[in-house]
Protein backbone atom coordinates (compact mmCIF):
# COMPACT_ATOMS: atom_id res chain seq x y z
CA UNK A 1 39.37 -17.37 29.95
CA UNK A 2 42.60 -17.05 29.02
CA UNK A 3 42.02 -17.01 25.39
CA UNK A 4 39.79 -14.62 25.82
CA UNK A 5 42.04 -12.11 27.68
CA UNK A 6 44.72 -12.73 24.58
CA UNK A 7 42.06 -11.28 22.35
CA UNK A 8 41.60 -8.18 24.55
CA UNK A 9 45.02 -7.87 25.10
CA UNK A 10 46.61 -8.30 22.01
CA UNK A 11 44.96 -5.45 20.23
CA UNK A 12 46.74 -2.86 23.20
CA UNK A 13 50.56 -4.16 22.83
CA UNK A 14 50.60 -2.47 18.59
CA UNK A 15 48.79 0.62 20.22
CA UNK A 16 51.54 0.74 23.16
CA UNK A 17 54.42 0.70 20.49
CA UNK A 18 52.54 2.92 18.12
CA UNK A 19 51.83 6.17 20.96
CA UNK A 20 55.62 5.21 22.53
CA UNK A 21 56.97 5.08 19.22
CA UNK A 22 55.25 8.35 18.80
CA UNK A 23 55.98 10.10 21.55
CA UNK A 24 59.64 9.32 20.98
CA UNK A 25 59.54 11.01 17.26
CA UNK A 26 57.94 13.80 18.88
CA UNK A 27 60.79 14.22 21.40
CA UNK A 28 63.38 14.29 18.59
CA UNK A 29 61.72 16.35 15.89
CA UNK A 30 61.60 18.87 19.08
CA UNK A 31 65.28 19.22 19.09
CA UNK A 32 66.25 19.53 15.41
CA UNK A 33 67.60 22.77 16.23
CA UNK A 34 70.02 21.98 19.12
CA UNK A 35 71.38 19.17 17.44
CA UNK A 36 72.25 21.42 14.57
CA UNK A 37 73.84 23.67 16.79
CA UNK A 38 75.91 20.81 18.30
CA UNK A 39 76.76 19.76 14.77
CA UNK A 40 78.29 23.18 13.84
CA UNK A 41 79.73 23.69 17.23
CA UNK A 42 81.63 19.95 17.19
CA UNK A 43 82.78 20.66 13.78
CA UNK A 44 84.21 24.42 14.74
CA UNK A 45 82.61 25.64 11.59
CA UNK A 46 83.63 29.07 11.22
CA UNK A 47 80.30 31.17 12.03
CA UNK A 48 78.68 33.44 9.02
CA UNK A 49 80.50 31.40 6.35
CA UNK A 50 78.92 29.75 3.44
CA UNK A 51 80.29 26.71 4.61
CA UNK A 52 78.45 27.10 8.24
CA UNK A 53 75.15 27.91 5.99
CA UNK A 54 75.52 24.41 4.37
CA UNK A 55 76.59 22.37 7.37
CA UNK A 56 74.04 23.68 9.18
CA UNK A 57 71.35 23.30 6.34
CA UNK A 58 72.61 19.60 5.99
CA UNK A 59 72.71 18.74 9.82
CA UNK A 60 68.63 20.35 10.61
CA UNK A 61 67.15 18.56 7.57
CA UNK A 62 69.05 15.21 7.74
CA UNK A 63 67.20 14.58 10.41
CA UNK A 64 63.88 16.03 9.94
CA UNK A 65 63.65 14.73 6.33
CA UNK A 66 64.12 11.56 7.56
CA UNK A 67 62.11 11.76 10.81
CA UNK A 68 58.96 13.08 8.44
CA UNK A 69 59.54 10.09 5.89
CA UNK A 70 59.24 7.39 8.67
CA UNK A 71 56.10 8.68 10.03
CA UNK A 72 54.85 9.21 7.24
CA UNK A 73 55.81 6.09 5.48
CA UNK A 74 54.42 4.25 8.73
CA UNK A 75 50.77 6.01 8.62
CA UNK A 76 50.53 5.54 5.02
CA UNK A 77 51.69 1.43 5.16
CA UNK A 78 48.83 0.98 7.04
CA UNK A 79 46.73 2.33 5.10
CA UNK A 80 47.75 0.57 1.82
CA UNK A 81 47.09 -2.30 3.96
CA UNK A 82 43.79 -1.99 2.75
CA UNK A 83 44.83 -1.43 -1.14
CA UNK A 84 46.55 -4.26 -2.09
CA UNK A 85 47.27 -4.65 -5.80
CA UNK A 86 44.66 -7.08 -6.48
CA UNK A 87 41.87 -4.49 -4.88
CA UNK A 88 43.38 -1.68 -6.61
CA UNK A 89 42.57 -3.32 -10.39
CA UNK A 90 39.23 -4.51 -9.27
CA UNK A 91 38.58 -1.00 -8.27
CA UNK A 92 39.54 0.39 -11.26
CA UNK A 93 38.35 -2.53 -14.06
CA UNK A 94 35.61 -1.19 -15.85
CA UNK A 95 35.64 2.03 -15.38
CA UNK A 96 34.85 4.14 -18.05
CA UNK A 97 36.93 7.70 -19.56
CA UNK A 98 36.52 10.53 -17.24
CA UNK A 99 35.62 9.02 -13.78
CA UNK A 100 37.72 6.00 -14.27
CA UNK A 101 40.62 8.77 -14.67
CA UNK A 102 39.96 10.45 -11.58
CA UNK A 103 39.44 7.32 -9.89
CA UNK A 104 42.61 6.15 -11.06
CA UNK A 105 44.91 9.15 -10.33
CA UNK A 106 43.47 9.23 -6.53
CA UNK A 107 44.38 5.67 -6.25
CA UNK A 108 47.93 6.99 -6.79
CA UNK A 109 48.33 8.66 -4.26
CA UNK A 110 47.29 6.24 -1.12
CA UNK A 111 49.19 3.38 -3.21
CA UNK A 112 52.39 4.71 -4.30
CA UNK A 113 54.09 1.81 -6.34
CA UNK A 114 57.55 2.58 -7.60
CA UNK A 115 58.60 2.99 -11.04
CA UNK A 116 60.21 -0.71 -10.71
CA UNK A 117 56.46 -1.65 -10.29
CA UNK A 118 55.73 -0.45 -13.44
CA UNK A 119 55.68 -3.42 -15.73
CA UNK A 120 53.95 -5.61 -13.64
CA UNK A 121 51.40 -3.33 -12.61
CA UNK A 122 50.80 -2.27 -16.63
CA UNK A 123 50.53 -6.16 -17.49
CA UNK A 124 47.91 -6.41 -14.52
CA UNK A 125 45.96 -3.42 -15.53
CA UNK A 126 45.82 -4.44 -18.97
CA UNK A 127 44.72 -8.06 -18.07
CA UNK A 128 42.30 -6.96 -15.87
CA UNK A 129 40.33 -4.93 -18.30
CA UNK A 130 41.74 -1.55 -17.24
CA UNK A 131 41.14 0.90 -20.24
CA UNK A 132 44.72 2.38 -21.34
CA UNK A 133 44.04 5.75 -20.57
CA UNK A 134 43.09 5.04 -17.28
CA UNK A 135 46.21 2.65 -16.57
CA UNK A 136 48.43 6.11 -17.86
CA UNK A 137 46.42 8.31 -15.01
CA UNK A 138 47.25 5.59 -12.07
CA UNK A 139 51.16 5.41 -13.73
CA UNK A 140 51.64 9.44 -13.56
CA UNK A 141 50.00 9.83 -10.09
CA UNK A 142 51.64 6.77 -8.75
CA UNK A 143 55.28 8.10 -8.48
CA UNK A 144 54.56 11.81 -8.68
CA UNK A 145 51.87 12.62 -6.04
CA UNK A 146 52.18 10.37 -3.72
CA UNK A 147 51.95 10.80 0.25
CA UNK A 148 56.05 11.11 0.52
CA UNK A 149 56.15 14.17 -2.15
CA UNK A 150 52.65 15.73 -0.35
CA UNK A 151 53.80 14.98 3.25
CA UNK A 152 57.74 16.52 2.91
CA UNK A 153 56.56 18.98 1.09
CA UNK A 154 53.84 20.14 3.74
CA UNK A 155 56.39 19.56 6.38
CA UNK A 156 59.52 21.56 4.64
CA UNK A 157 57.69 24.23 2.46
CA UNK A 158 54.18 24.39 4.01
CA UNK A 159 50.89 23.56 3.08
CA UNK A 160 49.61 26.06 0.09
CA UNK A 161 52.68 24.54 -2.06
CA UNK A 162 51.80 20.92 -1.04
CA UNK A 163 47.99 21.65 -1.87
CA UNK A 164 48.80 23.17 -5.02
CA UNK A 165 51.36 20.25 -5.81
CA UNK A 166 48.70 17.88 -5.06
CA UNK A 167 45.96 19.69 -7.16
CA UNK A 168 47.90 20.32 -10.19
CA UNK A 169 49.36 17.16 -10.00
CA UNK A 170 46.47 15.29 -10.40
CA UNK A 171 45.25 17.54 -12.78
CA UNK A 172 47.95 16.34 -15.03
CA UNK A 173 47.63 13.00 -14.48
CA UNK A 174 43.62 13.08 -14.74
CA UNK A 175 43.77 15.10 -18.08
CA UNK A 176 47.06 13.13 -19.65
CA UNK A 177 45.36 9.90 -18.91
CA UNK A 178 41.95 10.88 -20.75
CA UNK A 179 44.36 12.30 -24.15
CA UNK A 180 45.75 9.12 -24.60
CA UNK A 181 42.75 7.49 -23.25
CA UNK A 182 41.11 9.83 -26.37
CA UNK A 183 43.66 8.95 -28.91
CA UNK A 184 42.86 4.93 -29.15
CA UNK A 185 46.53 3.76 -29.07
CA UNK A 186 45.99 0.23 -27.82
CA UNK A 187 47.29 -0.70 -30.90
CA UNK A 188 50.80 0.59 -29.97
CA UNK A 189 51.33 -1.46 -27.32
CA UNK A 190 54.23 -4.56 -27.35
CA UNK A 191 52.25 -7.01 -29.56
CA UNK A 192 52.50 -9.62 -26.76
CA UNK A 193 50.69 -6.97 -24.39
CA UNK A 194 48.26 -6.91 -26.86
CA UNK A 195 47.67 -10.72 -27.41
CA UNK A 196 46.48 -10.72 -23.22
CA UNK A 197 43.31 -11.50 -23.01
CA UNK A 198 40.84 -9.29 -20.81
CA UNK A 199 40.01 -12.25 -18.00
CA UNK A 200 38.30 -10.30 -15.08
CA UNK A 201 38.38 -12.69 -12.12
CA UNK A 202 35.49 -12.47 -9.40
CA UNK A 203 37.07 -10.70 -6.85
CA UNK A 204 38.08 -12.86 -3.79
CA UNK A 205 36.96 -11.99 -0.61
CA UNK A 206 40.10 -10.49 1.36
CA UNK A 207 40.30 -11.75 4.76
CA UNK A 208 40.17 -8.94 7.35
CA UNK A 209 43.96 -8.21 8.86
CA UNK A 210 44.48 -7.64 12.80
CA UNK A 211 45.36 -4.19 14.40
CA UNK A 212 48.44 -5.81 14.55
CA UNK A 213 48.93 -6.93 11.64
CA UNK A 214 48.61 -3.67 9.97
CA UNK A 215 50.64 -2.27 12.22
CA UNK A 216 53.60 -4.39 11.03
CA UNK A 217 52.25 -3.46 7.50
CA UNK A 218 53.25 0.45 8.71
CA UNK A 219 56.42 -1.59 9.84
CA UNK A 220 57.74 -3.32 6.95
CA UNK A 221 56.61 -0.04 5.03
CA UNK A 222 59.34 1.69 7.06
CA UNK A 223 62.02 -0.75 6.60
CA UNK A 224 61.55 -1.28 2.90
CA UNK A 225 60.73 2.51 1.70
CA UNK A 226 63.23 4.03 3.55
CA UNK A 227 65.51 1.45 3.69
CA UNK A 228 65.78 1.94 0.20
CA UNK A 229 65.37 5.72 -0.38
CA UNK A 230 67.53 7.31 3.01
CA UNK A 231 70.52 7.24 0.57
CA UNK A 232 68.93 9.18 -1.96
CA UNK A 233 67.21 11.55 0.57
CA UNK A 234 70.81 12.24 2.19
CA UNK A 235 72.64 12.94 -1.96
CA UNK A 236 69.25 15.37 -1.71
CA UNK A 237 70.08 17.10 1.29
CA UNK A 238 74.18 17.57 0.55
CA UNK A 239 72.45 19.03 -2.66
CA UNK A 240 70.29 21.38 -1.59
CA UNK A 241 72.74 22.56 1.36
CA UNK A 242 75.53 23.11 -1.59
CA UNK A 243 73.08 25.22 -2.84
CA UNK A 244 71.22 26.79 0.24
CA UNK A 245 75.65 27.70 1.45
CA UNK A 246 77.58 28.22 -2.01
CA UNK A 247 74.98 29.05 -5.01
CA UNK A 248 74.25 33.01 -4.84
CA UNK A 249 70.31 33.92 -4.85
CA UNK A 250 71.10 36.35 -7.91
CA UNK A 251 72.42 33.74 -10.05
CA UNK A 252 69.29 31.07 -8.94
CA UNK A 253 66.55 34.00 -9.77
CA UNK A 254 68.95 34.64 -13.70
CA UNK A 255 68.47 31.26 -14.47
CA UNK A 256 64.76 30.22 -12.74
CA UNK A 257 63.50 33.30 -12.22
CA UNK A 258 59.76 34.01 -13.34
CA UNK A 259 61.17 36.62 -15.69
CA UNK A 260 62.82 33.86 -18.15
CA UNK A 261 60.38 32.23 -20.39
CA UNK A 262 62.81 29.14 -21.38
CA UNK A 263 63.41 28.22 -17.39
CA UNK A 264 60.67 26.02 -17.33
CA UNK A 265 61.66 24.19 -20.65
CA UNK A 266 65.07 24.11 -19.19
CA UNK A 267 64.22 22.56 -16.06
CA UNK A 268 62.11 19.91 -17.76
CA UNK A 269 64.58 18.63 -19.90
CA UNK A 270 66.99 18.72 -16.75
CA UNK A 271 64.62 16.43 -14.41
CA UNK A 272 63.72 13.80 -17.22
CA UNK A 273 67.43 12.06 -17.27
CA UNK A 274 67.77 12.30 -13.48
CA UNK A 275 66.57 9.97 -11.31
CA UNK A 276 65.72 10.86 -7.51
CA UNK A 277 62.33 10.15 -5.75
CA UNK A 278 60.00 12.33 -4.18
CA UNK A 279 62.29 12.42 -1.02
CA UNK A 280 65.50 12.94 -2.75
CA UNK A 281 64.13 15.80 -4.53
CA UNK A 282 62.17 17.74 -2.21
CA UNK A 283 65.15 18.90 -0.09
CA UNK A 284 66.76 20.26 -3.07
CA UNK A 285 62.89 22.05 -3.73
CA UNK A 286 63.27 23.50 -0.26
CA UNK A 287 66.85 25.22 -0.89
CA UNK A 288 65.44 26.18 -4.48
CA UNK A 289 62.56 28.27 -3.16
CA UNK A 290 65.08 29.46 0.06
CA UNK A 291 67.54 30.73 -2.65
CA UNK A 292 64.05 32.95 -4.68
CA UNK A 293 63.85 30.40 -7.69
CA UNK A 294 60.39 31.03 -8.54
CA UNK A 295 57.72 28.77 -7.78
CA UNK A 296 56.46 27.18 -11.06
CA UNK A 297 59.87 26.51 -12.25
CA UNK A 298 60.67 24.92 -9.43
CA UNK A 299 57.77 22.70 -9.01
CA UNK A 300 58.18 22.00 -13.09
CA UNK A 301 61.60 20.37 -12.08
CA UNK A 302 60.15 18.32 -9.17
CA UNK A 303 57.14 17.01 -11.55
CA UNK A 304 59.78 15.97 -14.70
CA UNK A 305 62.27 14.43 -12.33
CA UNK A 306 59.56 12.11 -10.62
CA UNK A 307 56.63 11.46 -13.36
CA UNK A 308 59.33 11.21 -16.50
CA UNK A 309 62.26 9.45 -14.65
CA UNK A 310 64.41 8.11 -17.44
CA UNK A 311 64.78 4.67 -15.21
CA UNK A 312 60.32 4.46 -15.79
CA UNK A 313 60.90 5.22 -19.37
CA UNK A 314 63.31 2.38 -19.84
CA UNK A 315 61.41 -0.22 -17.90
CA UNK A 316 58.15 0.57 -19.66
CA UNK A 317 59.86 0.10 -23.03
CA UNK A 318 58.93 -3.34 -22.50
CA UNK A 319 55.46 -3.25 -22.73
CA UNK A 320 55.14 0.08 -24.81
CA UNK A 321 56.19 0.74 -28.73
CA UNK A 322 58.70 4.16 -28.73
CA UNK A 323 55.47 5.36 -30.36
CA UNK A 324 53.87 4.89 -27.34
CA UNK A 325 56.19 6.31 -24.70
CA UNK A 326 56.81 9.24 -27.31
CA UNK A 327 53.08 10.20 -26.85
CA UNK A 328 53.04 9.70 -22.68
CA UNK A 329 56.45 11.60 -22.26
CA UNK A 330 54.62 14.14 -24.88
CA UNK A 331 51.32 14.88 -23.19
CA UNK A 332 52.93 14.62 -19.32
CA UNK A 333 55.47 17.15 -20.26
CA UNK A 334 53.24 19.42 -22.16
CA UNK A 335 51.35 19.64 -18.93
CA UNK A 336 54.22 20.56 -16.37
CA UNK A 337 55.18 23.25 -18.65
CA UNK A 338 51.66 24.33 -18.35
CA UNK A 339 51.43 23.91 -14.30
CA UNK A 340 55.12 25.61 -14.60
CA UNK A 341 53.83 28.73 -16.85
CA UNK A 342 50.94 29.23 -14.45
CA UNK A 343 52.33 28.97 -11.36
CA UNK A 344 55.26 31.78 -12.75
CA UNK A 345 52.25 34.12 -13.97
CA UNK A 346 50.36 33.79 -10.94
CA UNK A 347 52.78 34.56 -8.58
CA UNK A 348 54.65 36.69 -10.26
């Protein structure tokens, strides 16, 4: 009997701390704005001053940035409980061009690996049978569009930017996965990539979690993610309120305005030596757009700085010739500057 009621009951104590823990987000994100107020007022920032404009900017999205990025991080921890790595290269072994591309690049987004995953995940892919255009689609998607990037930017900037991030981001990596899918260059890989041989295990059974265990997965998801990222989130924030208080709009729109053809260039070759993540950067996206930078330019900078992170680029050298990583930095870029052009012309 009482073995039976611990089955029935355990399932309600991760559902208690889930709505509590939810209601008690919802009560804070509900007074963003008075605890900015109480920020400025504490401080005795002088009112209508670019400084106030910042230290405002800074104390509302500190908060909400980092309020979003835990629930977020939570919801989406449980549901890569159900992707592990091990699932993800079954799903995607033997897949052909084309569908195995699009397959790939959605996979990216509900199992957003870091670039530190890179290598390993590459060596797995390759050893799994994973065609190499296909590996390139999950590797672009991964870090770029992943639920952090869609979810801030839905919750900062609304939702026709995140949709149109989402679309055009997959759109890259779908198409730049298929080119070098297209262009055969197996052969350019590290030769001891190469030697792996293609040994497809039968996929083992995985054994069902608990309710409560993937709630811990949302749990640990939390503590690891943005135990690791709040730092760069908060650099993100003091950037984008230097440049929401001090940077004038006129000079923003001179250098990525629509009307200048080489912004988007510009901006690219910017993002690629920086190294932020998806919630570092998105504040700074948010002050951008405040400030009139114009759409495509700005996304353009968000898309180099998290798809052709330097960082990546140096940890993939292992299993990629220069050749190799020439060709991926090549076709990625050549399709933000598209998505960058577009977006400008559009909404011009």
């Amino acid at each position: 009997m009482s073995v039976a009621q611990s089955d029935h009951a355990t399932p309600l104590r991760p559902i208690g701390f889930a709505l509590a823990g939810l209601a008690l987000w919802a009560v804070l994100y509900s007074q963003l704005d008075a605890f900015s107020r109480l920020v400025v007022t504490a401080l005795a920032v002088p009112p209508g001053t670019r400084l106030h404009e910042a230290v405002a900017f800074f104390a509302y999205d500190t908060p909400k940035v980092l309020l979003l990025l835990t629930l977020i991080v939570f919801a989406m921890g449980v549901v890569r409980s159900f992707f592990s790595p091990e699932r993800t290269r079954s799903l995607l072994a033997g897949r052909h061009e084309g569908a195995g591309n699009m397959l790939a690049a959605s996979l990216g987004i509900v199992t957003p690996f870091c670039s530190c995953s890179a290598v390993p995940l590459f060596i797995g892919f390759i050893s799994a049978g994973v065609p190499l255009g296909v590996t390139f689609s999950f590797l672009i998607s991964a870090p770029m569009v992943n639920e952090v990037a869609l979810g801030l930017l839905f919750g900062l900037v609304g939702w026709r930017v995140a949709l149109a991030y989402l679309a055009f981001g997959l759109g890259i990596a779908i198409v730049s996965g298929w080119i070098i899918g297209r262009l055969s260059l197996e052969h350019w890989l590290e030769p001891w990539v190469r030697e792996l041989r293609t040994a497809v295990s039968e996929p083992q059974e995985a054994r069902r979690m608990t309710l409560t265990e993937r709630s811990r997965a949302g749990v640990d998801a939390v503590r690891d993610i943005v135990g690791r990222v709040w730092y760069w989130v908060i650099l993100g924030i003091a950037a984008g309120a230097m440049i929401h208080g001090y940077v004038p709009a006129e000079l923003l729109a001179t250098i990525m305005g629509r009307d200048e053809w080489w912004s988007v260039p510009a901006v690219v070759l910017i993002g690629v030596p920086m190294y932020s993540n998806a919630a570092g950067i998105i504040p700074v996206v948010e002050a951008l757009l405040g400030k009139g930078a114009a759409l495509g330019t700005v996304l353009a900078f968000m898309m180099a700085v998290t798809a052709l992170s330097f960082p990546e680029i140096v940890i993939l050298r292992k299993v990629l010739s220069l050749r190799l990583i020439a060709v991926f930095i090549g076709v990625v870029a050549t399709g933000i500057l598209a998505v960058g052009f577009l977006f400008n012309a559009t909404f011009a």
